[in-house]
PDB file of N, CA and C in Angstrom:
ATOM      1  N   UNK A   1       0.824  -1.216   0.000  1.00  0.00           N
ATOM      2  CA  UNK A   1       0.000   0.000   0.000  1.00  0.00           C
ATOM      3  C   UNK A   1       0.857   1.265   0.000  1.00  0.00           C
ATOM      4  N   UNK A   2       2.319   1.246   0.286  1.00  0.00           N
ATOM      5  CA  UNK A   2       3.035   2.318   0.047  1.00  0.00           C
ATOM      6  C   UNK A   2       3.143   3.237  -0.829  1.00  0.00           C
ATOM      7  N   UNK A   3       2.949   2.451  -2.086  1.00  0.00           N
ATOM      8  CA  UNK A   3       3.028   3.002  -2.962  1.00  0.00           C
ATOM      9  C   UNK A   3       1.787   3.995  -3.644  1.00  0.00           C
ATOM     10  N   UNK A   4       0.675   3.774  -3.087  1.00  0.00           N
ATOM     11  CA  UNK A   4      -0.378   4.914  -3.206  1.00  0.00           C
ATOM     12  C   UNK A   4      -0.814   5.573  -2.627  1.00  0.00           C
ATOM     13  N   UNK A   5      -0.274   5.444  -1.447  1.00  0.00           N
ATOM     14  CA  UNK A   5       0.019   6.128  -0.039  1.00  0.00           C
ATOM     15  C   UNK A   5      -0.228   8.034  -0.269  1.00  0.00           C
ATOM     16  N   UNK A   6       1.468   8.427  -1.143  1.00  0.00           N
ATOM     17  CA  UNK A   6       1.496   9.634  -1.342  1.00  0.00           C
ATOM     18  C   UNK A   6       0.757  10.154  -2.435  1.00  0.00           C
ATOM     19  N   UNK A   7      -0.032   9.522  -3.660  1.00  0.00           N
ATOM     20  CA  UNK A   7      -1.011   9.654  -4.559  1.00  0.00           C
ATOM     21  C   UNK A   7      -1.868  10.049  -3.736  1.00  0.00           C
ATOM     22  N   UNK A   8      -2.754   9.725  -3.075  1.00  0.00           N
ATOM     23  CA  UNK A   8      -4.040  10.066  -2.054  1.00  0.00           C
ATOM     24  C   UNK A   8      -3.462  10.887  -1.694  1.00  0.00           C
ATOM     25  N   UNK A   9      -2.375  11.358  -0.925  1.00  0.00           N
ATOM     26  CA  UNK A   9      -2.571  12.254   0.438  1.00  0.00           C
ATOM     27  C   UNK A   9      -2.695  13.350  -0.451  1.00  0.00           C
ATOM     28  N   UNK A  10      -1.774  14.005  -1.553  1.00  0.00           N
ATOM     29  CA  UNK A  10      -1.266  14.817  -2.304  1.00  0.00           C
ATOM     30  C   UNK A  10      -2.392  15.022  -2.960  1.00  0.00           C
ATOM     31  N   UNK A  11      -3.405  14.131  -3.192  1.00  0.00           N
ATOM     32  CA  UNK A  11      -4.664  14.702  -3.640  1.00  0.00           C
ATOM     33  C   UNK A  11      -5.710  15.202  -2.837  1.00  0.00           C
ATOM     34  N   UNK A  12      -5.750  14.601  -1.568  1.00  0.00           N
ATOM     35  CA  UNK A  12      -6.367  15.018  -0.247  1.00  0.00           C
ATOM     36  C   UNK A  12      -5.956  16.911   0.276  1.00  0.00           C
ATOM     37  N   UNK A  13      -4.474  17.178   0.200  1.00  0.00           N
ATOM     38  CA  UNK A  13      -4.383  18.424   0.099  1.00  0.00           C
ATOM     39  C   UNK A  13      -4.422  19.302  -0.955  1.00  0.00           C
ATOM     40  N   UNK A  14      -4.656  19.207  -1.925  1.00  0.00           N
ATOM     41  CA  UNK A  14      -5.281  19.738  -3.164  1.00  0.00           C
ATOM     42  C   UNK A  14      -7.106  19.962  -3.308  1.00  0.00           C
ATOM     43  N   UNK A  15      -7.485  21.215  -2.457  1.00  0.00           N
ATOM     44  CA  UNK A  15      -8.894  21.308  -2.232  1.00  0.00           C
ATOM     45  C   UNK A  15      -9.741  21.239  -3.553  1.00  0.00           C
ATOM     46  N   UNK A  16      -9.447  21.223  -4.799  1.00  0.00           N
ATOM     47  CA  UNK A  16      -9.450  21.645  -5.963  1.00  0.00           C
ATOM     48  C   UNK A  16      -9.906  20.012  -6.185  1.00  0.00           C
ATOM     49  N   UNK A  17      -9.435  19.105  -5.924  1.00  0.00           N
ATOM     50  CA  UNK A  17      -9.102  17.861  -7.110  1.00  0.00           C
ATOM     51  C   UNK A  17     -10.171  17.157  -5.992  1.00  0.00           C
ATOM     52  N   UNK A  18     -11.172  17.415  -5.729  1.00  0.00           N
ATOM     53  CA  UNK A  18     -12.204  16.204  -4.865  1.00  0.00           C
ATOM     54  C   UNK A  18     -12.436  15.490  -5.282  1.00  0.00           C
ATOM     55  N   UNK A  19     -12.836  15.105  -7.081  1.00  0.00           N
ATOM     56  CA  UNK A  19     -13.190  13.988  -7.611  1.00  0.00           C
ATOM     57  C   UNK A  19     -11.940  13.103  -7.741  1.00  0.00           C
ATOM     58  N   UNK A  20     -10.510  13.418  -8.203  1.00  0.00           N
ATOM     59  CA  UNK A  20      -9.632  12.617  -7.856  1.00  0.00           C
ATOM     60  C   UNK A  20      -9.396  11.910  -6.033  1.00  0.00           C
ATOM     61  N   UNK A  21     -10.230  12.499  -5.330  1.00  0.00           N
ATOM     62  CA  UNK A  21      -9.359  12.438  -3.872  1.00  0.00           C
ATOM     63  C   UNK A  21     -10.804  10.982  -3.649  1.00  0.00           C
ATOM     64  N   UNK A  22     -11.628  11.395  -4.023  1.00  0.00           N
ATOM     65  CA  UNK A  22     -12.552  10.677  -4.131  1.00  0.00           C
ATOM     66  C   UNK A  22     -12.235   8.690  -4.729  1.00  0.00           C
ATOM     67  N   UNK A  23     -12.061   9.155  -6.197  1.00  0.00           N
ATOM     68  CA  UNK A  23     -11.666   7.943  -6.985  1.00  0.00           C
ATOM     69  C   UNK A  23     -10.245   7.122  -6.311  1.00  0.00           C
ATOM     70  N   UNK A  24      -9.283   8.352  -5.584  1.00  0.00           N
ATOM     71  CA  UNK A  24      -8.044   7.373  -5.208  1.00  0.00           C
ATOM     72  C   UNK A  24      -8.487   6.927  -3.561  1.00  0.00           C
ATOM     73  N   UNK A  25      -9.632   7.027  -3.111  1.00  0.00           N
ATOM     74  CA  UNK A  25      -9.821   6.491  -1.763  1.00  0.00           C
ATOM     75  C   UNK A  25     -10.801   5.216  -2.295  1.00  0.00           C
ATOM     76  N   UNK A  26     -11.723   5.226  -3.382  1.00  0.00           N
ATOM     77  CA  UNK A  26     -12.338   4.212  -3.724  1.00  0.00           C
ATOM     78  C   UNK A  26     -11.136   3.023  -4.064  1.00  0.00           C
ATOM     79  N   UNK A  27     -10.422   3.461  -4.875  1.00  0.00           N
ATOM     80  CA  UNK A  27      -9.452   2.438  -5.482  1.00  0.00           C
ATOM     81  C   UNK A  27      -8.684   1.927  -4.336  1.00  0.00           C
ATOM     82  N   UNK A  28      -7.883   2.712  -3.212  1.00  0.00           N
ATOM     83  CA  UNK A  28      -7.172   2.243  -2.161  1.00  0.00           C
ATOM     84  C   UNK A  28      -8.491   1.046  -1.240  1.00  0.00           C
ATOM     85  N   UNK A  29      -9.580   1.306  -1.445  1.00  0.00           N
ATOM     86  CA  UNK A  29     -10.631   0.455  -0.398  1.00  0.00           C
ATOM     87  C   UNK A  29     -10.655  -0.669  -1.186  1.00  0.00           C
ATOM     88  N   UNK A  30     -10.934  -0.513  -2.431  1.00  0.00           N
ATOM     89  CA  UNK A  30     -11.301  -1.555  -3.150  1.00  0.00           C
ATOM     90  C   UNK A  30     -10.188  -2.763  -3.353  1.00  0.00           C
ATOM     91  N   UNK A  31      -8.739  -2.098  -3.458  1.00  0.00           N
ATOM     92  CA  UNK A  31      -7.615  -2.850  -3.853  1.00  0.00           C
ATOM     93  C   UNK A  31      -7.059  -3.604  -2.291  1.00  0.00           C
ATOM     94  N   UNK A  32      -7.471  -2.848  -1.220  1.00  0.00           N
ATOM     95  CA  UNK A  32      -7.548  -3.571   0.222  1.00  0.00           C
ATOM     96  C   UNK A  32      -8.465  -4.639   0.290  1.00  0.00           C
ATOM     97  N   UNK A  33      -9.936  -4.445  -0.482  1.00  0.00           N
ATOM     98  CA  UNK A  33     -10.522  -5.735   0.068  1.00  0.00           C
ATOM     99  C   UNK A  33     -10.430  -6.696  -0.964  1.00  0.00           C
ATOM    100  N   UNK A  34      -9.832  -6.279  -2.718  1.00  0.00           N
ATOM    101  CA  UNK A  34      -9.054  -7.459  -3.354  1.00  0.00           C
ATOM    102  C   UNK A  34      -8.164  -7.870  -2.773  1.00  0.00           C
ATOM    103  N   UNK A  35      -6.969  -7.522  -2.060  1.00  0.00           N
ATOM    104  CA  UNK A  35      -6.184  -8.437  -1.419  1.00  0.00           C
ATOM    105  C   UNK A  35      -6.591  -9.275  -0.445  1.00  0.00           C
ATOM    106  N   UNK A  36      -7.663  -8.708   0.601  1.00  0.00           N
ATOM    107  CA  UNK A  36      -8.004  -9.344   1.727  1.00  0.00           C
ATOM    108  C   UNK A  36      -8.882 -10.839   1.236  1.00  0.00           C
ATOM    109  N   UNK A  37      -9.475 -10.592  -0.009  1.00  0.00           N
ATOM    110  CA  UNK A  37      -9.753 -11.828  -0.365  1.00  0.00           C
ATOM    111  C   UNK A  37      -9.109 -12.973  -0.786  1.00  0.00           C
ATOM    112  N   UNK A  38      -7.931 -12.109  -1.745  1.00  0.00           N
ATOM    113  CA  UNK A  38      -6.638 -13.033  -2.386  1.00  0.00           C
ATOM    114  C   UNK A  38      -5.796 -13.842  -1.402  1.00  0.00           C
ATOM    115  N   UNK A  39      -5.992 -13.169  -0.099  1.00  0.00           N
ATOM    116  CA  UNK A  39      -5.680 -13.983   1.280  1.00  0.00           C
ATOM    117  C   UNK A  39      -6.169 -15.135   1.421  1.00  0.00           C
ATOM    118  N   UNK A  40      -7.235 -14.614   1.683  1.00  0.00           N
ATOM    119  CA  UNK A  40      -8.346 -15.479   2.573  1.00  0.00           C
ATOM    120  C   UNK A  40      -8.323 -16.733   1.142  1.00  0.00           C
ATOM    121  N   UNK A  41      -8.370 -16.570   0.156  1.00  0.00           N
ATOM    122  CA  UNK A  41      -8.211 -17.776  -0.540  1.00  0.00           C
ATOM    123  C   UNK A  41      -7.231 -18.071  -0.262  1.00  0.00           C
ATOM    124  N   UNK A  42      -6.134 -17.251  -0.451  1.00  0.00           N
ATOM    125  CA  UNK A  42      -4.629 -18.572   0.407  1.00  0.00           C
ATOM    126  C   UNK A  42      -4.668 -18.932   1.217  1.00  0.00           C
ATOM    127  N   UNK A  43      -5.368 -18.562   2.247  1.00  0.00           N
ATOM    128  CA  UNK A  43      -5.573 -19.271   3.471  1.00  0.00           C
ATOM    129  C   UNK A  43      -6.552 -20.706   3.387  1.00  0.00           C
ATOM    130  N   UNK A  44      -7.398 -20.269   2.899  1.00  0.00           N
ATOM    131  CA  UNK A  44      -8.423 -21.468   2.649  1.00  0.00           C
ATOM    132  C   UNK A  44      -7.235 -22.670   1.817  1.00  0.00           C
ATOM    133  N   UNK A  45      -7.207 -22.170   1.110  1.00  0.00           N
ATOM    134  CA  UNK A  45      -7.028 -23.531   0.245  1.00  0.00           C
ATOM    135  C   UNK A  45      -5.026 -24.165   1.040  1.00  0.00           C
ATOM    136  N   UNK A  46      -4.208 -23.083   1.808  1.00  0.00           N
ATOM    137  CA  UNK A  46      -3.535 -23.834   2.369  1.00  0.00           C
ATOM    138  C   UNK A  46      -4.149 -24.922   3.361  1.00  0.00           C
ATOM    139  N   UNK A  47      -5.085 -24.272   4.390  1.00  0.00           N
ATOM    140  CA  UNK A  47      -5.570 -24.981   5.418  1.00  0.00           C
ATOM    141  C   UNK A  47      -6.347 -26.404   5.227  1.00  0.00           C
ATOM    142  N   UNK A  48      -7.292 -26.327   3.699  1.00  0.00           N
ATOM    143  CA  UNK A  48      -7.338 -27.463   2.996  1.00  0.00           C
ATOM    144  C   UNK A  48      -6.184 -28.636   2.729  1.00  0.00           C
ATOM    145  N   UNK A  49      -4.928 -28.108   2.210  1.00  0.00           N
ATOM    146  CA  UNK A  49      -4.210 -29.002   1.880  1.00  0.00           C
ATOM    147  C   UNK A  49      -3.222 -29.259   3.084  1.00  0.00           C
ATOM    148  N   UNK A  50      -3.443 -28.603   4.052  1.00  0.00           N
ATOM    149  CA  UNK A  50      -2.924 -29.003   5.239  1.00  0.00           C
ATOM    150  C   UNK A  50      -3.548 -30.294   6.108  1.00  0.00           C
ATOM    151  N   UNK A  51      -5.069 -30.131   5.517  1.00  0.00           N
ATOM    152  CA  UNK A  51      -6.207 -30.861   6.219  1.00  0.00           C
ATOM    153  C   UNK A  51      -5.795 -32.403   5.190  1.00  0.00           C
ATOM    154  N   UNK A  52      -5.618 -31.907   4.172  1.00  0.00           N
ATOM    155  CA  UNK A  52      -5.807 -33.574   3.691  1.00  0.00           C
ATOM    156  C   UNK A  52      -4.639 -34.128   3.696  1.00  0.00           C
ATOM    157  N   UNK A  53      -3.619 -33.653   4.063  1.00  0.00           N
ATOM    158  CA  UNK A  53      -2.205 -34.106   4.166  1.00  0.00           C
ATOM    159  C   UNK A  53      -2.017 -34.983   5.644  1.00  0.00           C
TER     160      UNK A  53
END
């Protein structure tokens, strides 16, 4: 997440750019709960092959 870190903020102090500050907080939420899923499937399917092992 570092890396979009200073994209947001830099748009957050730019009173001007709300629809960007907007779109880069959607994208930072959205790309948090794609990973949190991309997890949770690694998790699942390790704990599966842990289970049948």
């Amino acid at each position: 997440m570092q890396v979009f870190s200073p994209k947001i903020s830099t748009s957050i102090t730019q009173s001007g750019s709300s629809n960007e500050t907007l779109f880069g907080m959607i994208f930072a939420i959205s790309f948090i709960i794609w990973l949190d899923g991309r997890f949770e499937f690694l998790f699942s399917t390790v704990i599966r092959y842990e289970s049948f092992s």
